[in-house]
Protein backbone atom coordinates (compact mmCIF):
# COMPACT_ATOMS: atom_id res chain seq x y z
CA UNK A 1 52.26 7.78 -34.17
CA UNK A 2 50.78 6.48 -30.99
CA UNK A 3 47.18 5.22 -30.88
CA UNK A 4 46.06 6.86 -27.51
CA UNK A 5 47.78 8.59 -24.71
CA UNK A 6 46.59 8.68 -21.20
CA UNK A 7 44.79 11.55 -21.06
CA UNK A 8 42.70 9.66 -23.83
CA UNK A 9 42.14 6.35 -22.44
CA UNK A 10 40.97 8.48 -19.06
CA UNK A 11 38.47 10.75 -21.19
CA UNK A 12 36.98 7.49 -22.89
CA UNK A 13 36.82 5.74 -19.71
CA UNK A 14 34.80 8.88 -17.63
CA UNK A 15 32.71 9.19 -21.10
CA UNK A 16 31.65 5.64 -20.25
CA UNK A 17 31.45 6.48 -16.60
CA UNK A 18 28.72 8.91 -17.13
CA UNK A 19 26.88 7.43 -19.61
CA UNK A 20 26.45 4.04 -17.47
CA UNK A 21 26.04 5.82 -14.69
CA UNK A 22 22.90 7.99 -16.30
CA UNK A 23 21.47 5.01 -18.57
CA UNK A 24 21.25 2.85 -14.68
CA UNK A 25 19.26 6.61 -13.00
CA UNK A 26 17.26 6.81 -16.07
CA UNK A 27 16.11 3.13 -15.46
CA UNK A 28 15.42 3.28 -11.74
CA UNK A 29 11.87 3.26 -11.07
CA UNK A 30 11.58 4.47 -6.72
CA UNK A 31 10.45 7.96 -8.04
CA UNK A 32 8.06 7.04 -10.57
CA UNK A 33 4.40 6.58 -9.95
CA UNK A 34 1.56 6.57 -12.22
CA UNK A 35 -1.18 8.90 -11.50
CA UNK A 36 -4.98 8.60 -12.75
CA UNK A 37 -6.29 12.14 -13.28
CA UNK A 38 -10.24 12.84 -13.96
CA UNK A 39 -11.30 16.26 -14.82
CA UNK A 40 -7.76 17.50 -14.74
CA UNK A 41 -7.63 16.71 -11.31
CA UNK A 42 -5.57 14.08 -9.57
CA UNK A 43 -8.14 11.13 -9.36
CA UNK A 44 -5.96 8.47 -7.87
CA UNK A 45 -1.92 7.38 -7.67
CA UNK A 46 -1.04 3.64 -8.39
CA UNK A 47 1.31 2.19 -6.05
CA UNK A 48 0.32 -1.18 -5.32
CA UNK A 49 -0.70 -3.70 -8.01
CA UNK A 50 -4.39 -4.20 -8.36
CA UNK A 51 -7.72 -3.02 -10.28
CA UNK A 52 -8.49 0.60 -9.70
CA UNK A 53 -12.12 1.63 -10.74
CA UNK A 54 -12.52 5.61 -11.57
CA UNK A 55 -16.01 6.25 -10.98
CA UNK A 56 -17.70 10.01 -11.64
CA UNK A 57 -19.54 12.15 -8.81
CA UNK A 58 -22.33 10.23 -8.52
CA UNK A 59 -20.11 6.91 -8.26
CA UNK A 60 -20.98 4.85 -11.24
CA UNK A 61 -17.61 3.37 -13.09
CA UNK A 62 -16.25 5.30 -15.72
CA UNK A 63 -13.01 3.17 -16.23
CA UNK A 64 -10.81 0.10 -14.86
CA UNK A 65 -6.90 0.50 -14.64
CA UNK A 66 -5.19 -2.50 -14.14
CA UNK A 67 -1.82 -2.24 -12.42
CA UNK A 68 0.51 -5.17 -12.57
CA UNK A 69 3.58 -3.12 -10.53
CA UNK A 70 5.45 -2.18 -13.85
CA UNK A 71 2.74 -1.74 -16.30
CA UNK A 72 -0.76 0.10 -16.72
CA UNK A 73 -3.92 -0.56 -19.06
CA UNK A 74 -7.37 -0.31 -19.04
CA UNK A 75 -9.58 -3.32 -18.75
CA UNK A 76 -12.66 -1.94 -19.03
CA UNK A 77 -14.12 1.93 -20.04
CA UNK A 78 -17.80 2.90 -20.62
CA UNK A 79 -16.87 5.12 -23.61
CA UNK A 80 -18.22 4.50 -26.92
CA UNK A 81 -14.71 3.96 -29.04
CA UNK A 82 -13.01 2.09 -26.26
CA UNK A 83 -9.61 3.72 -27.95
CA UNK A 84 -8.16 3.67 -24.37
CA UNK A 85 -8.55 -0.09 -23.87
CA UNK A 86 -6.75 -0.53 -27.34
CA UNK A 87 -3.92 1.55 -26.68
CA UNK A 88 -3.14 -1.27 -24.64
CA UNK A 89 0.02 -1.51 -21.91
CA UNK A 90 1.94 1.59 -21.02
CA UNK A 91 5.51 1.83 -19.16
CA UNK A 92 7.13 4.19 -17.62
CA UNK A 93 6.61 7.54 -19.58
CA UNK A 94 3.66 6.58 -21.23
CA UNK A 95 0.12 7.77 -21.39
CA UNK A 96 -3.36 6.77 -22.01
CA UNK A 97 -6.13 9.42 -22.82
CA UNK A 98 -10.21 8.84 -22.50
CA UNK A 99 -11.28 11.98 -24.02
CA UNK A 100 -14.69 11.04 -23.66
CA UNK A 101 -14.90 10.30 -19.51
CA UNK A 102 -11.97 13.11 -19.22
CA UNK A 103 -9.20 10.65 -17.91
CA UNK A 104 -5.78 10.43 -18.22
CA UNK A 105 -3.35 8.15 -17.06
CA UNK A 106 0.31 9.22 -17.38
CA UNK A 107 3.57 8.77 -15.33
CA UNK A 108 5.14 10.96 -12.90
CA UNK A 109 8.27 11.77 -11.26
CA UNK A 110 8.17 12.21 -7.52
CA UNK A 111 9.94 15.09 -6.63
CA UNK A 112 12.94 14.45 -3.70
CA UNK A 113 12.47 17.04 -1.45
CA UNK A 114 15.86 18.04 0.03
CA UNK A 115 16.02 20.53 2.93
């Protein structure tokens, strides 16, 4: 009895293929961007490394985002439990809530427009 046959080795070969071939999209990061969202509403989009104060409508600072180019966390918040500063460093696909100043920080795929 033969181990494989062609048509096999081919199958197991485009299995592997496909799988590399997602696992290397899945990492690429050119169409993710992290968003900061206050009051449901996009606040801000991080795209350069840096400190990003969210301040309210009559411009005192709510929160601090600190964005090192891969990750996100908050430095500094004026709410009581400070649960978003402890969630501590989020990557791609993570979030960070501040129920109490109504902020969210999550990441986003860009969509590719195509015409």
């Amino acid at each position: 009895m033969k181990a494989f046959k062609k048509i096999d080795v081919f199958l197991i070969l485009a299995v592997i293929l496909i799988t590399v071939f997602f696992a290397l999209k899945a990492n690429s990061r050119e169409d993710e961007i992290f968003l900061v969202k206050l009051d449901g509403k996009i606040y801000t989009e991080l795209k350069k490394p840096g400190d990003y104060p969210v301040k309210d409508k009559e411009g005192k600072i709510l929160t601090i985002v600190h964005y090192d180019g891969e990750n996100v966390w908050v430095t500094d918040s004026t709410c009581p439990l400070k649960i978003c500063e402890k969630t501590g460093k989020i990557k791609r696909g993570g979030k960070i809530i501040c129920v109490p100043n109504k902020i969210v920080i999550e990441s986003q795929t860009q969509e590719l427009q195509t015409w």
